[in-house]
Protein backbone atom coordinates (compact mmCIF):
# COMPACT_ATOMS: atom_id res chain seq x y z
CA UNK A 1 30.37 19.60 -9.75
CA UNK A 2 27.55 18.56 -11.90
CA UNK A 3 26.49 15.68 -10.01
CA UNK A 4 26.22 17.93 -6.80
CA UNK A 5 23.88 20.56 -8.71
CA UNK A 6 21.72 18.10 -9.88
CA UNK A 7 21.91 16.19 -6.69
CA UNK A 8 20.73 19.30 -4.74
CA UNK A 9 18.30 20.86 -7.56
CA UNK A 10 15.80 17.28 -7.08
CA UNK A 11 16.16 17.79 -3.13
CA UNK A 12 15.04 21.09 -3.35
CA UNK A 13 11.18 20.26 -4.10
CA UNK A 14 11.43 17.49 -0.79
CA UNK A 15 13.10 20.13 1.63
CA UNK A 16 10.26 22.23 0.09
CA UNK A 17 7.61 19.58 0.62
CA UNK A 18 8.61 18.69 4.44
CA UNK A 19 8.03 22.24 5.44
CA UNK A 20 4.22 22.75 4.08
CA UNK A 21 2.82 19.82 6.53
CA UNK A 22 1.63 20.49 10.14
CA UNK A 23 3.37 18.67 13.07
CA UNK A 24 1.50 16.37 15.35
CA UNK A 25 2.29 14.00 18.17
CA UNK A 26 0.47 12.84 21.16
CA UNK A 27 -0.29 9.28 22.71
CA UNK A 28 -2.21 6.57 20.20
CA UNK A 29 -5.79 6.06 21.46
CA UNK A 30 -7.21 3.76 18.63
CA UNK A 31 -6.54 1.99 15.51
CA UNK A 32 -8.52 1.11 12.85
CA UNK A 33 -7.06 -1.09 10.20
CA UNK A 34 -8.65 0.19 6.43
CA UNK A 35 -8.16 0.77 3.35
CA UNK A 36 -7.21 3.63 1.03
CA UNK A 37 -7.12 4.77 -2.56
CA UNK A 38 -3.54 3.97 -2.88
CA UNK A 39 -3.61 0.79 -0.77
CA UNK A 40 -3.59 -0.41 2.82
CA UNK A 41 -3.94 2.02 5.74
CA UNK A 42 -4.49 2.61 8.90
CA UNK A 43 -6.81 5.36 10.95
CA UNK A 44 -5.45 6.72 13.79
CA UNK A 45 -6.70 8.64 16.91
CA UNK A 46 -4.51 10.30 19.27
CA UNK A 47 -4.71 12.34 22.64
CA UNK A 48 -2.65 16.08 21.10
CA UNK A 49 -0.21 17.60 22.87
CA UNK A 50 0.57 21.03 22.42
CA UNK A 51 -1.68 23.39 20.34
CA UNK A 52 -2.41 20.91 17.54
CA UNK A 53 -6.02 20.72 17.46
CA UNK A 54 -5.86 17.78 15.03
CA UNK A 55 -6.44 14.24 16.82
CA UNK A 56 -7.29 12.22 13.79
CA UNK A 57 -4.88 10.98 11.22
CA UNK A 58 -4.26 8.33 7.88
CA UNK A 59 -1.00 6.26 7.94
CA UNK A 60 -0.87 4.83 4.42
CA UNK A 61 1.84 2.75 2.63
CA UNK A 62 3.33 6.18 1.23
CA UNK A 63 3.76 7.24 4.44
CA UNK A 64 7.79 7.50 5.52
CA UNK A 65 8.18 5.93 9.28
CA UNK A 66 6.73 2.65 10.37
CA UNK A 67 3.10 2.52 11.73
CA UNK A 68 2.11 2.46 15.26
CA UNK A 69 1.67 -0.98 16.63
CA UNK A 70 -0.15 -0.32 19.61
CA UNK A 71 -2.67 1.79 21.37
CA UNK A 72 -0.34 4.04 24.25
CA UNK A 73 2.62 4.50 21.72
CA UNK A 74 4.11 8.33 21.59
CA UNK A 75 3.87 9.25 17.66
CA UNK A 76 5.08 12.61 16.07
CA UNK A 77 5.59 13.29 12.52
CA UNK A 78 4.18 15.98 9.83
CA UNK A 79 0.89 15.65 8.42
CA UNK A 80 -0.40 17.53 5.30
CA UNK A 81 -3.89 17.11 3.61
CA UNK A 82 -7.14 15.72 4.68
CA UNK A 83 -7.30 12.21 3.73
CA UNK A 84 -9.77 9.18 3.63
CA UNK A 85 -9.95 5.54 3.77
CA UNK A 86 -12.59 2.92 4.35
CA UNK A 87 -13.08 -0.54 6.65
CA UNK A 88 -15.99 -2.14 5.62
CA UNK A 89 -19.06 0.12 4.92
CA UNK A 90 -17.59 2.66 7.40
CA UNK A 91 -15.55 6.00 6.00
CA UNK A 92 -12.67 7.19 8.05
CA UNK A 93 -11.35 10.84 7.63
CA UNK A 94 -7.61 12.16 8.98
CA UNK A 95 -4.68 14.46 8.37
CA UNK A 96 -2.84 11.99 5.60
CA UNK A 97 0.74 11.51 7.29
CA UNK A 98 3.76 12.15 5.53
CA UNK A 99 6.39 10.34 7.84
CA UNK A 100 6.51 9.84 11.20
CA UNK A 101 8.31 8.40 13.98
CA UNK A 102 6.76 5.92 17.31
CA UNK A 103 7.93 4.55 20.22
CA UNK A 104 8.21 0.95 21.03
């Protein structure tokens, strides 16, 4: 009984969590490997469907789904908060994603 409390008390703040991002998903246009405060990343272009007027976005290493692999893969996920990263001298900003899911 315990152990079920507790289990669903530390869920609550991730159910929480996966509600407050915005959904996304479209075909990959580009990929730009780079890098980010919290490690590697990746900046991501895609052409929207739906209403999402969003089209760029930051996979990082936090990020929960694998990365796209190549340009023409369907993506959809959640993003949440305006991110940035950098290749080079260049400065890349996106919609940070949270997780996501691509096609092969």
């Amino acid at each position: 009984m315990l152990g079920t409390a507790l289990s669903a008390a530390l869920a609550i703040p991730l159910t929480a969590l996966a509600f407050t991002g915005i959904p996304f998903g479209g075909t990959v246009l580009s990929m730009v490997p780079c890098v980010s405060p919290i490690g590697a990343a990746e900046w991501i272009t895609i052409a929207p469907v739906g209403p999402t007027p969003i089209f760029a976005f930051v996979w990082t290493i936090a990020t929960l789904g694998p990365p796209p692999i190549h340009t023409g893969q369907q993506i959809l996920g959640v993003s949440d908060t305006t991110f940035g990263c950098t290749a080079g001298v260049a400065h890349f900003v996106g919609q940070r994603i949270q997780f996501d899911g691509v096609s092969i």
